[in-house]
Protein backbone atom coordinates (compact mmCIF):
# COMPACT_ATOMS: atom_id res chain seq x y z
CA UNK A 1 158.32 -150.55 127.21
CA UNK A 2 155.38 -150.38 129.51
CA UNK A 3 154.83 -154.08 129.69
CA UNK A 4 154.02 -154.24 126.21
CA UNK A 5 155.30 -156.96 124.39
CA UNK A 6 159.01 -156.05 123.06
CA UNK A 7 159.03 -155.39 119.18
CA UNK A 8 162.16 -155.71 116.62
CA UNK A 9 163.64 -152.53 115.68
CA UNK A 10 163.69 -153.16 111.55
CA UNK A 11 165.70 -150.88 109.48
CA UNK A 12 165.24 -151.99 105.91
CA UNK A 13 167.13 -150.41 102.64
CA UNK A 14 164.44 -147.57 100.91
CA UNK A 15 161.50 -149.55 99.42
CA UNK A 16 160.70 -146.95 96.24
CA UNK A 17 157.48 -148.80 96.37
CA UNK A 18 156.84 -146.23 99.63
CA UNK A 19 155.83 -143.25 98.09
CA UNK A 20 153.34 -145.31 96.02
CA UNK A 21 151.91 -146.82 98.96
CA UNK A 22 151.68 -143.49 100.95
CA UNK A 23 149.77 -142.36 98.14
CA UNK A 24 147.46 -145.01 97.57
CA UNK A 25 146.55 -144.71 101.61
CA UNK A 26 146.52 -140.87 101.03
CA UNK A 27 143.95 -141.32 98.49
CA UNK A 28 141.96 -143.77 100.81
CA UNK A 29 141.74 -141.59 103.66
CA UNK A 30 140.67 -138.91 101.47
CA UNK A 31 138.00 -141.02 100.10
CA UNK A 32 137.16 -142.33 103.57
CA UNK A 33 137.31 -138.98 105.35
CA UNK A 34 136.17 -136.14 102.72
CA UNK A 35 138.35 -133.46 101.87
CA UNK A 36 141.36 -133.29 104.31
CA UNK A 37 144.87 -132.17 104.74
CA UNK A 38 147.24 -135.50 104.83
CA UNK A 39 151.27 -134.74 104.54
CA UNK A 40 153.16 -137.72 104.01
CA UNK A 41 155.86 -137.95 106.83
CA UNK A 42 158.73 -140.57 108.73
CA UNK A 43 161.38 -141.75 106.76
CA UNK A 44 159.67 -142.96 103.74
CA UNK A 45 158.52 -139.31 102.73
CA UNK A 46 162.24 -138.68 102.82
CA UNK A 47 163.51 -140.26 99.81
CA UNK A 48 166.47 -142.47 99.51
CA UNK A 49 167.00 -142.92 103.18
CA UNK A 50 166.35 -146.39 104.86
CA UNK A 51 163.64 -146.49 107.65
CA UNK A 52 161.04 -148.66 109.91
CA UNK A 53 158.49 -150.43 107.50
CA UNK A 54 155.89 -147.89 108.78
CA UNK A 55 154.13 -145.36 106.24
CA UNK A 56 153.81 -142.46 108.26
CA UNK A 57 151.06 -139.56 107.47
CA UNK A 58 149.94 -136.49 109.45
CA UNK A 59 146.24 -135.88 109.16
CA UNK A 60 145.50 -132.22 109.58
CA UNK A 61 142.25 -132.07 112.30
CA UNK A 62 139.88 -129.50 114.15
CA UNK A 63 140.31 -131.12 117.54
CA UNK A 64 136.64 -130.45 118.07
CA UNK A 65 136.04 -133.09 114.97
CA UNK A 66 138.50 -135.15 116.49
CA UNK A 67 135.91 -138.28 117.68
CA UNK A 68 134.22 -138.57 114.54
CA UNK A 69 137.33 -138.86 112.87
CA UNK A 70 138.73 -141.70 114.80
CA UNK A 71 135.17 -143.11 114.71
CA UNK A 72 136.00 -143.61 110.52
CA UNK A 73 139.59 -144.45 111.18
CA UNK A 74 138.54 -147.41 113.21
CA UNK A 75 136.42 -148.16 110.50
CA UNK A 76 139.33 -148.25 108.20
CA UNK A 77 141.08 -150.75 110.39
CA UNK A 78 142.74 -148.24 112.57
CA UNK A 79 143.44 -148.12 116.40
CA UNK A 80 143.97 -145.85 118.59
CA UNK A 81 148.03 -145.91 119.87
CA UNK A 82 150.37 -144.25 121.95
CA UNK A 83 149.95 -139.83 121.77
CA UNK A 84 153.08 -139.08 120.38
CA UNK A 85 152.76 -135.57 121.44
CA UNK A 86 150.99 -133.83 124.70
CA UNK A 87 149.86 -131.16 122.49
CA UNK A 88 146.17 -130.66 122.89
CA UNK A 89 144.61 -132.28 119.86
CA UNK A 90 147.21 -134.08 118.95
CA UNK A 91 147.00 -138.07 118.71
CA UNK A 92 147.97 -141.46 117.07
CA UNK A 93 146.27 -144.45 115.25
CA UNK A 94 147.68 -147.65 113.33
CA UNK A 95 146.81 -150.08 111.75
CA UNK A 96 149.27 -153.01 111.57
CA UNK A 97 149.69 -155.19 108.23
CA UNK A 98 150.28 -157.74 106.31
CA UNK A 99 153.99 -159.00 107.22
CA UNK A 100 155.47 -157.62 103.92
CA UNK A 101 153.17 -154.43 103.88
CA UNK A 102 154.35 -151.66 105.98
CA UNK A 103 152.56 -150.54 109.12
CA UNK A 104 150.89 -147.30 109.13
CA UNK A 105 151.07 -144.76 111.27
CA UNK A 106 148.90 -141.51 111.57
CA UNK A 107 149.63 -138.05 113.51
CA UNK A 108 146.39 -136.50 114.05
CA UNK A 109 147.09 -132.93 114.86
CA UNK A 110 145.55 -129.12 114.10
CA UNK A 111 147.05 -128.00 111.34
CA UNK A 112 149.89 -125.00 112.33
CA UNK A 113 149.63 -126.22 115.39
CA UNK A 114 153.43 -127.02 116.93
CA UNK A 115 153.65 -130.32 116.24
CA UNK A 116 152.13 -130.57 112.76
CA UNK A 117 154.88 -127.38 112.14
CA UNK A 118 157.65 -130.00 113.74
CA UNK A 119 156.26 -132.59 111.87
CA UNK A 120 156.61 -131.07 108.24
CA UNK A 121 159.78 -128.92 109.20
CA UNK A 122 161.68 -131.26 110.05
CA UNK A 123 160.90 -133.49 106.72
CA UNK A 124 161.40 -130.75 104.65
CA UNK A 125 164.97 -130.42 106.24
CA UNK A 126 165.90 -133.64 105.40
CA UNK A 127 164.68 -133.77 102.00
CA UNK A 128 166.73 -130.95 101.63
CA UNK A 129 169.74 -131.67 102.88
CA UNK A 130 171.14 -135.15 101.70
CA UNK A 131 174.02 -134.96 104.10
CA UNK A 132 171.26 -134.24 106.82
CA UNK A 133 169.09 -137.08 105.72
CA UNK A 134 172.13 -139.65 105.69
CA UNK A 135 173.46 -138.59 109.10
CA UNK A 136 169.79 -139.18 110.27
CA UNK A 137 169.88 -142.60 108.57
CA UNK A 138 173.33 -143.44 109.90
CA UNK A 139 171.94 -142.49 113.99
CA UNK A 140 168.45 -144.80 113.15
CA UNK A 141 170.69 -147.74 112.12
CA UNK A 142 173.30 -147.11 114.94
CA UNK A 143 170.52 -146.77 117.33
CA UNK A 144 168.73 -149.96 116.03
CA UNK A 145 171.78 -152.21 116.06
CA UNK A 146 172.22 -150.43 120.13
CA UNK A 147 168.14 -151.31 121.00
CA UNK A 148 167.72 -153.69 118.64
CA UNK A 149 164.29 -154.96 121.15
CA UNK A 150 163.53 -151.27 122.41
CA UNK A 151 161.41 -149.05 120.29
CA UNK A 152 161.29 -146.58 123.80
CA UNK A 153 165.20 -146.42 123.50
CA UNK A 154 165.41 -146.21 119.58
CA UNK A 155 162.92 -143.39 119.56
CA UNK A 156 164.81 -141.33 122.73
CA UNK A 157 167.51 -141.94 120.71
CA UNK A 158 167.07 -139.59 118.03
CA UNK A 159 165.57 -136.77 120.08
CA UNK A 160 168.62 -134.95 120.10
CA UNK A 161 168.95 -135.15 116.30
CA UNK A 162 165.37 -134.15 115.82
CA UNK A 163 165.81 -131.21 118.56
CA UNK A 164 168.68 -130.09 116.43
CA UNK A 165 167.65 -130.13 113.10
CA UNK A 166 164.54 -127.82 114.24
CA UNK A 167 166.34 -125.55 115.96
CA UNK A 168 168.17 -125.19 112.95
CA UNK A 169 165.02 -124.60 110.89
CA UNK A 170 163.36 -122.35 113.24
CA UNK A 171 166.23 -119.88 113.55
CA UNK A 172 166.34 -119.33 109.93
């Protein structure tokens, strides 16, 4: 983990409390940032599927607009993280929380771009496709219980899954 300090691997039972809070951060940003496009993402946009306590939402972005957002993000409380992607125009912020509030995460990214398209795809897959979304439960847990101090190892973990399931969606 690049020196960083090692962090838990949590997999908690679905909260139904996270599609409220996605929305109440949805609305925030919205208020925050002006009209935008925000898709709720992760696990807890999945429904019914246990997950990280991280909200995850994908912010839709002109890359040339890109500073000024983060500029408001960090005045939300947000900090610039890891790119999850070496897309051009495509980066991450969190903000970190109370111990029993989840995290959240954002994907900044162009909207139709390829990761914002991986992004939703493979979401809408899962919600779906309940046998989909439990064998993708089933590998986070098994992979958590493997790494349970390795988010690097967790995360590498599922790329075959993820690699899968969108190669299934894009040969449709």
């Amino acid at each position: 983990m690049d020196g960083a300090t090692p962090q838990k691997v949590r997999i908690l039972p679905y909260d139904p409390a996270w599609p409220l809070l996605q929305a109440v951060e949805i609305e925030k940003l919205r208020q925050a940032l002006g009209p935008c496009v925000v898709e709720p993402v992760g696990s807890a946009a999945i429904g019914g599927i246990s997950g990280k306590p991280i909200i995850d939402l994908l912010i839709g972005v002109d890359p040339a607009s890109q500073g000024k957002l983060h500029a408001n993000l960090k005045q939300l409380g947000y900090r610039l993280g890891q790119p999850q992607s070496l897309e051009p125009g495509v980066s991450f912020m969190e903000r970190i929380c109370e111990r029993d509030t989840p995290a959240v995460y954002l994907h900044i990214a162009p909207v139709g771009g390829r990761y914002w398209h991986d992004m939703v795809a493979f979401r809408d897959a899962l919600r779906s496709d309940h046998a989909l979304a439990k064998r993708y439960e089933d590998l986070k847990q098994q992979l958590a219980d493997l790494h349970p101090m390795d988010l690097d190892a967790y995360a590498a973990g599922k790329s075959e899954f993820v690699r899968s399931v969108l190669e299934a969606v894009n040969d449709r």
